[in-house]
N, C-alpha and C. Protein backbone atom coordinates (compact mmCIF):
# COMPACT_ATOMS: atom_id res chain seq x y z
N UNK A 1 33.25 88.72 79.55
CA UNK A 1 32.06 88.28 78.85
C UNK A 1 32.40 87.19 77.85
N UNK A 2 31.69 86.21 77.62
CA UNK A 2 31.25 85.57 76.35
C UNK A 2 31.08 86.17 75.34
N UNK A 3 32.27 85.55 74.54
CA UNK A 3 32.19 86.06 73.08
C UNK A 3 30.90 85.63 72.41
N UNK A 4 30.02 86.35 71.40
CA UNK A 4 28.91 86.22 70.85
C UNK A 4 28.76 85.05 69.74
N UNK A 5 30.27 84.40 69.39
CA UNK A 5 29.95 83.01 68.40
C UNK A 5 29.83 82.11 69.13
N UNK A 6 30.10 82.24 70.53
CA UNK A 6 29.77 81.34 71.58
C UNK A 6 28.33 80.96 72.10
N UNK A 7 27.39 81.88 71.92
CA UNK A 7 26.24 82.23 72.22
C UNK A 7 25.31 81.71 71.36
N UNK A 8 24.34 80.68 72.03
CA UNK A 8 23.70 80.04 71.23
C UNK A 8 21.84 80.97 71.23
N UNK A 9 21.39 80.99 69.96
CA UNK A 9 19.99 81.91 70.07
C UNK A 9 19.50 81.06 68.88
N UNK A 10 17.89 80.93 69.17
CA UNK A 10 16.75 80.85 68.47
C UNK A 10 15.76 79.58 69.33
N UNK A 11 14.94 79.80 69.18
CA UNK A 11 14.08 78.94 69.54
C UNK A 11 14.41 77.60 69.38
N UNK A 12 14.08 76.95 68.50
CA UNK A 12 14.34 76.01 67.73
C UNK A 12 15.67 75.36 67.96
N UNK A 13 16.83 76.24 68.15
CA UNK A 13 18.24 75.43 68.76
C UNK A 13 17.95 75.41 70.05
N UNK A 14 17.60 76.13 71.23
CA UNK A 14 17.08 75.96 72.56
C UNK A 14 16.04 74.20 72.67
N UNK A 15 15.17 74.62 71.91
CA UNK A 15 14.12 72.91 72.00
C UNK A 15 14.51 72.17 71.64
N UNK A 16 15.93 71.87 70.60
CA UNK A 16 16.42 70.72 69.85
C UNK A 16 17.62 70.61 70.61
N UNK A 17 17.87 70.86 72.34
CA UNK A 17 18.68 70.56 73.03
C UNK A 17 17.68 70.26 74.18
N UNK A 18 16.70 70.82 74.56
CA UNK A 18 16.13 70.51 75.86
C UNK A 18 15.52 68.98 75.35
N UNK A 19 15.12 68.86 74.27
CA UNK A 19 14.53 67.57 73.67
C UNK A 19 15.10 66.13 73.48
N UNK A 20 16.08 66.51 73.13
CA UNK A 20 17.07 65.45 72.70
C UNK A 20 18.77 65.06 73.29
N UNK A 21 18.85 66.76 73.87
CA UNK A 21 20.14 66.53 74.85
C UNK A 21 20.19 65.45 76.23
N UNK A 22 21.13 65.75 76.42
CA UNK A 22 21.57 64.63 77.81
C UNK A 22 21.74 65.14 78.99
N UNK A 23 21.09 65.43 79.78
CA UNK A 23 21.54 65.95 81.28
C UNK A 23 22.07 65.87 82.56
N UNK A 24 22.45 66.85 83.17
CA UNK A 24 23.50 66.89 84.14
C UNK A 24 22.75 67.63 85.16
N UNK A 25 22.41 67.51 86.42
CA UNK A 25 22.03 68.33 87.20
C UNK A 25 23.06 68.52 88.51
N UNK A 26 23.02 70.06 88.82
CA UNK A 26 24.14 70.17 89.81
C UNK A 26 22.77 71.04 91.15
N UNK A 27 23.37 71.32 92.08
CA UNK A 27 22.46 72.26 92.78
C UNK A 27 21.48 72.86 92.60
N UNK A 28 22.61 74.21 92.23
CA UNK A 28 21.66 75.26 90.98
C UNK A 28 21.42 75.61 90.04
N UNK A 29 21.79 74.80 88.99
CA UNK A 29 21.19 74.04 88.44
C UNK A 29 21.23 72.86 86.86
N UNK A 30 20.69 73.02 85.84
CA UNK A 30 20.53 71.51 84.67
C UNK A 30 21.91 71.87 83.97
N UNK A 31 21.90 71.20 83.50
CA UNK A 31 22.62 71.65 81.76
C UNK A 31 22.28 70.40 81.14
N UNK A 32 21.69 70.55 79.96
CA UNK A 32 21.59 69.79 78.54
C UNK A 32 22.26 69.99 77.52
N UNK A 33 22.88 68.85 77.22
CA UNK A 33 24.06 68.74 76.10
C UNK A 33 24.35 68.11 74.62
N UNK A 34 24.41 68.26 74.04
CA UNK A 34 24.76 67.46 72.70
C UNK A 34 26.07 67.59 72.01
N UNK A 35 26.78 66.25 72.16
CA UNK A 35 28.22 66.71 71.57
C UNK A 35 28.14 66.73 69.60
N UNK A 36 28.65 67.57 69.51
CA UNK A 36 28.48 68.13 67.87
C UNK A 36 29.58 68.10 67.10
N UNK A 37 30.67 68.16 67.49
CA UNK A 37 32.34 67.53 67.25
C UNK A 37 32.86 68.78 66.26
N UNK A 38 31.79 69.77 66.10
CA UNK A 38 31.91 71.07 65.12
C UNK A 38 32.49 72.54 65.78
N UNK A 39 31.80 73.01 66.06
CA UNK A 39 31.42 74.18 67.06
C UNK A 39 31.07 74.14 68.70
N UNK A 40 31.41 75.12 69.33
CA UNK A 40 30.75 74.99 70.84
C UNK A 40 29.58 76.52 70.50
N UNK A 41 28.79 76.13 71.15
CA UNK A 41 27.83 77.38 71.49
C UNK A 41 27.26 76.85 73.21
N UNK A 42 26.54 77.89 73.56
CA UNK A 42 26.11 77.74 74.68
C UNK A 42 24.98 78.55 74.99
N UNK A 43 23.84 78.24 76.22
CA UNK A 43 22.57 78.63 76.26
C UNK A 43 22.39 78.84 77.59
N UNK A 44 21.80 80.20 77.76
CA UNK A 44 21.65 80.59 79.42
C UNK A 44 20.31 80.83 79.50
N UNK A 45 19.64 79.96 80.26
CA UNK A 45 17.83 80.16 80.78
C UNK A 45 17.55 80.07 82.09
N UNK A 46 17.22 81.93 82.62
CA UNK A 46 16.86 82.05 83.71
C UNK A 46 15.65 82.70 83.59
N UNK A 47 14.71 82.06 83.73
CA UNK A 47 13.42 82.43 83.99
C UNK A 47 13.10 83.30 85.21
N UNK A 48 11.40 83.84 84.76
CA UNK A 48 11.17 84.77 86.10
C UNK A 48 10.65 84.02 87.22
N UNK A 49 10.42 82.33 86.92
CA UNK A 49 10.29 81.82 88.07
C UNK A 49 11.79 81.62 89.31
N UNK A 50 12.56 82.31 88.77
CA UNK A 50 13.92 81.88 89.49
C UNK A 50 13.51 83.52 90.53
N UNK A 51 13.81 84.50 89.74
CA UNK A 51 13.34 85.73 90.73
C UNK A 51 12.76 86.79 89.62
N UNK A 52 11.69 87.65 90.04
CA UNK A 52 10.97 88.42 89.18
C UNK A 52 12.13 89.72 89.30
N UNK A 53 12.95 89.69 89.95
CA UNK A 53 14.15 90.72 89.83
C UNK A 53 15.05 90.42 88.01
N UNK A 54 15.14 91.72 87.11
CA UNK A 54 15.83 91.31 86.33
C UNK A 54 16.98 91.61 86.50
N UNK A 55 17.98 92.39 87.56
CA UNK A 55 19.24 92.33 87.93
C UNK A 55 19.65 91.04 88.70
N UNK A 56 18.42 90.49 89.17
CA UNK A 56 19.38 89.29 90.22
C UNK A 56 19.40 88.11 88.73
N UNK A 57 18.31 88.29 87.67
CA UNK A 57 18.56 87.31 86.46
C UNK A 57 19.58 87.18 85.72
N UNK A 58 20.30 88.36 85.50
CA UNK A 58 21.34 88.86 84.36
C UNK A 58 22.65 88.42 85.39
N UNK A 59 22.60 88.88 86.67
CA UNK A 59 23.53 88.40 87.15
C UNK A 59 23.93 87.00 87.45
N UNK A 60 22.89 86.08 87.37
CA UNK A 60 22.82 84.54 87.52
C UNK A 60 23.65 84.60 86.01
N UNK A 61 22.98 85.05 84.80
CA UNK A 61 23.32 84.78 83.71
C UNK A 61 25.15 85.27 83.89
N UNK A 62 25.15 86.35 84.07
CA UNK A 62 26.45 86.49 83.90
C UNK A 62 27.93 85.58 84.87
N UNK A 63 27.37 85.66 85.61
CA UNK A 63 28.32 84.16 86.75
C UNK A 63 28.12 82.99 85.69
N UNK A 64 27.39 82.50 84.89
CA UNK A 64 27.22 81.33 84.38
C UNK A 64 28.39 81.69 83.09
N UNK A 65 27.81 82.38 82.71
CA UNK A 65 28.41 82.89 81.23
C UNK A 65 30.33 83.02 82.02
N UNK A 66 30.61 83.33 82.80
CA UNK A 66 31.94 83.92 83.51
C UNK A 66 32.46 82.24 83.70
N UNK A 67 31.79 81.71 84.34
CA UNK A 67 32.28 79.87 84.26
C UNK A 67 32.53 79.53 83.20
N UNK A 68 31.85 79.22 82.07
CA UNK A 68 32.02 78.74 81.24
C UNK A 68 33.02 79.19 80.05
N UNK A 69 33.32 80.56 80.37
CA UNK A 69 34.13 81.39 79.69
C UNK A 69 36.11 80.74 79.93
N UNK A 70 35.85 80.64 81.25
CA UNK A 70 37.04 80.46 81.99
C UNK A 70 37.69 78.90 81.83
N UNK A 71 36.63 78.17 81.35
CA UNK A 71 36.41 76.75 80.79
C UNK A 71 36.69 76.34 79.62
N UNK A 72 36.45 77.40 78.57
CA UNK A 72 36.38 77.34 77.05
C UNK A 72 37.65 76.01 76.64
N UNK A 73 39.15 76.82 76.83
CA UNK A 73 40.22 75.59 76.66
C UNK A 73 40.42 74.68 77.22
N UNK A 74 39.66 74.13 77.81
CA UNK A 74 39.49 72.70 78.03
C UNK A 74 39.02 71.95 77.24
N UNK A 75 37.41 72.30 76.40
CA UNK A 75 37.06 71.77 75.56
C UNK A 75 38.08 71.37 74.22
N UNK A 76 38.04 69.75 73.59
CA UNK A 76 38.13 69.17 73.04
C UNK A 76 37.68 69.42 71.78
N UNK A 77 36.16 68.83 71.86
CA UNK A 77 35.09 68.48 70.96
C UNK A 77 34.02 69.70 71.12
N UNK A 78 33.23 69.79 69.71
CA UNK A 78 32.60 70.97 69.78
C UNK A 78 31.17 69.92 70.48
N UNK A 79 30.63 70.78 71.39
CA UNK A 79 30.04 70.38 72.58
C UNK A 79 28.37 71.88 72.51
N UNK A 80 27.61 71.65 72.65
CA UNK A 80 26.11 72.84 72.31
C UNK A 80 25.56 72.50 74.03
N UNK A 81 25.29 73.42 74.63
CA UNK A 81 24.89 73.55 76.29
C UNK A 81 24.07 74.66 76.33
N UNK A 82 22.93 73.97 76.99
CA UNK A 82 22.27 74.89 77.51
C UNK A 82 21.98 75.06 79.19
N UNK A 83 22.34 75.54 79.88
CA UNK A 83 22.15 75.80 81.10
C UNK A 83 20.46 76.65 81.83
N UNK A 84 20.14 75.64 83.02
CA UNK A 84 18.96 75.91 83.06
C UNK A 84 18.88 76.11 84.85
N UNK A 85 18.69 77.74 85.31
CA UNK A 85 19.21 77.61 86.65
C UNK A 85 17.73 77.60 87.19
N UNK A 86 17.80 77.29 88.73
CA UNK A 86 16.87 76.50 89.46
C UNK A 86 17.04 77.59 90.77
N UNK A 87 16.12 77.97 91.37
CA UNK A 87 15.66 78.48 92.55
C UNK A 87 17.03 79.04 93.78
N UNK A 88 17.59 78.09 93.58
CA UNK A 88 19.23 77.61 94.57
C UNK A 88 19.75 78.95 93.65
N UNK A 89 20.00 79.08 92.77
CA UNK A 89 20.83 79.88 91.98
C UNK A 89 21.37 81.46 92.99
N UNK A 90 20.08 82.07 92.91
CA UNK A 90 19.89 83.52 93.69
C UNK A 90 20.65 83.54 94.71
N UNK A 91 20.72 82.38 95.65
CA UNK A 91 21.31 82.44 97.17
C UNK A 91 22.84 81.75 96.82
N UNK A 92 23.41 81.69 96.30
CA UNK A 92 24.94 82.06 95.63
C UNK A 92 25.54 82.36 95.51
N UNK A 93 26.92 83.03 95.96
CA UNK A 93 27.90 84.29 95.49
C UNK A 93 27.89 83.54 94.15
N UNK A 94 28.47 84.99 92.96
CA UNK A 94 29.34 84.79 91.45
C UNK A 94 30.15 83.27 91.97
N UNK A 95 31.11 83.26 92.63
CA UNK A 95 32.47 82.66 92.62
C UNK A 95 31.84 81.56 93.07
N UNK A 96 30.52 80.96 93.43
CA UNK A 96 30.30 80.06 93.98
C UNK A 96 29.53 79.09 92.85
N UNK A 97 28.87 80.19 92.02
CA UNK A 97 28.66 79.51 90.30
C UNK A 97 29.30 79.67 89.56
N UNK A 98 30.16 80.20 89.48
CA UNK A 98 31.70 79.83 88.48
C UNK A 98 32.20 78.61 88.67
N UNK A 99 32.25 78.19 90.12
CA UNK A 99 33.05 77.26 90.66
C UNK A 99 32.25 75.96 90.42
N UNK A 100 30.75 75.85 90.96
CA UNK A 100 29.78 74.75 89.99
C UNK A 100 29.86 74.95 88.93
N UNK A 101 29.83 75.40 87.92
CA UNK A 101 30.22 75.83 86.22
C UNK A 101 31.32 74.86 86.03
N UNK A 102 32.45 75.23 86.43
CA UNK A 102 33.55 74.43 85.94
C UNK A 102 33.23 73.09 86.60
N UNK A 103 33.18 72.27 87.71
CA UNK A 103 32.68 71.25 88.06
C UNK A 103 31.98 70.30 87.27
N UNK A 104 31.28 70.78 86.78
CA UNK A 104 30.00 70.08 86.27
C UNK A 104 30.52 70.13 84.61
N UNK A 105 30.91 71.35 84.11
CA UNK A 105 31.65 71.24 83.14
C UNK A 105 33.22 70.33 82.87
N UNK A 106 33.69 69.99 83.77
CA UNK A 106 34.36 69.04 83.97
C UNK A 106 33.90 67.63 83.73
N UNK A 107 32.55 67.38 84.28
CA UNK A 107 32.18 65.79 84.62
C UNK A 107 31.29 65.45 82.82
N UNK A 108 31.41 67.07 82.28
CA UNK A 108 30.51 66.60 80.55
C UNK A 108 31.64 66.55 80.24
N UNK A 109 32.82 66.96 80.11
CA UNK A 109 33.85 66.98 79.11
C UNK A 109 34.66 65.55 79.12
């Protein structure tokens, strides 16, 4: 798991990245970014338009959260992400969004 200072929460930090961040789209799916040169945090949004299942949600979340985990020492610069998965997500193994995770987390860093 993702450690919890990693974990970005509140409204207001969620919209002041979807607003003003920079994006990356992979398959399944966005990430919006803002480099912050401070801290890293990070943001997982799987809506019930992805699947009204909340085990197949948590598990999208958790493959995402498991990428980015595995990623952490790479980062440089403190870097704020929010990840935004898309329809594609569900039909996925874990290891197949870990593996887009780091990818794509590669091409922001």
């Amino acid at each position: 798991m993702l450690a919890g200072k990693f974990i970005l929460t509140g409204k207001k930090e969620f919209a002041k990245i979807k607003e003003s961040g920079r994006l990356v789209q992979s398959e399944s799916f966005g990430v919006s970014y803002i480099k912050t040169g401070s801290q890293l945090k990070f943001g997982f949004i799987v809506s019930n338009k992805i699947s009204n299942s909340a085990v197949k949600r948590n598990k999208i979340k958790r493959a995402l959260k498991d990428g980015v985990r595995d990623f952490l020492s790479e980062f440089k610069t403190g870097i704020t992400l929010v990840f935004f998965a898309k329809p594609k997500a569900t039909l996925l193994t874990r290891l197949q969004i870990i593996n887009e995770v780091k990818y794509v987390l590669a091409k922001i860093n």
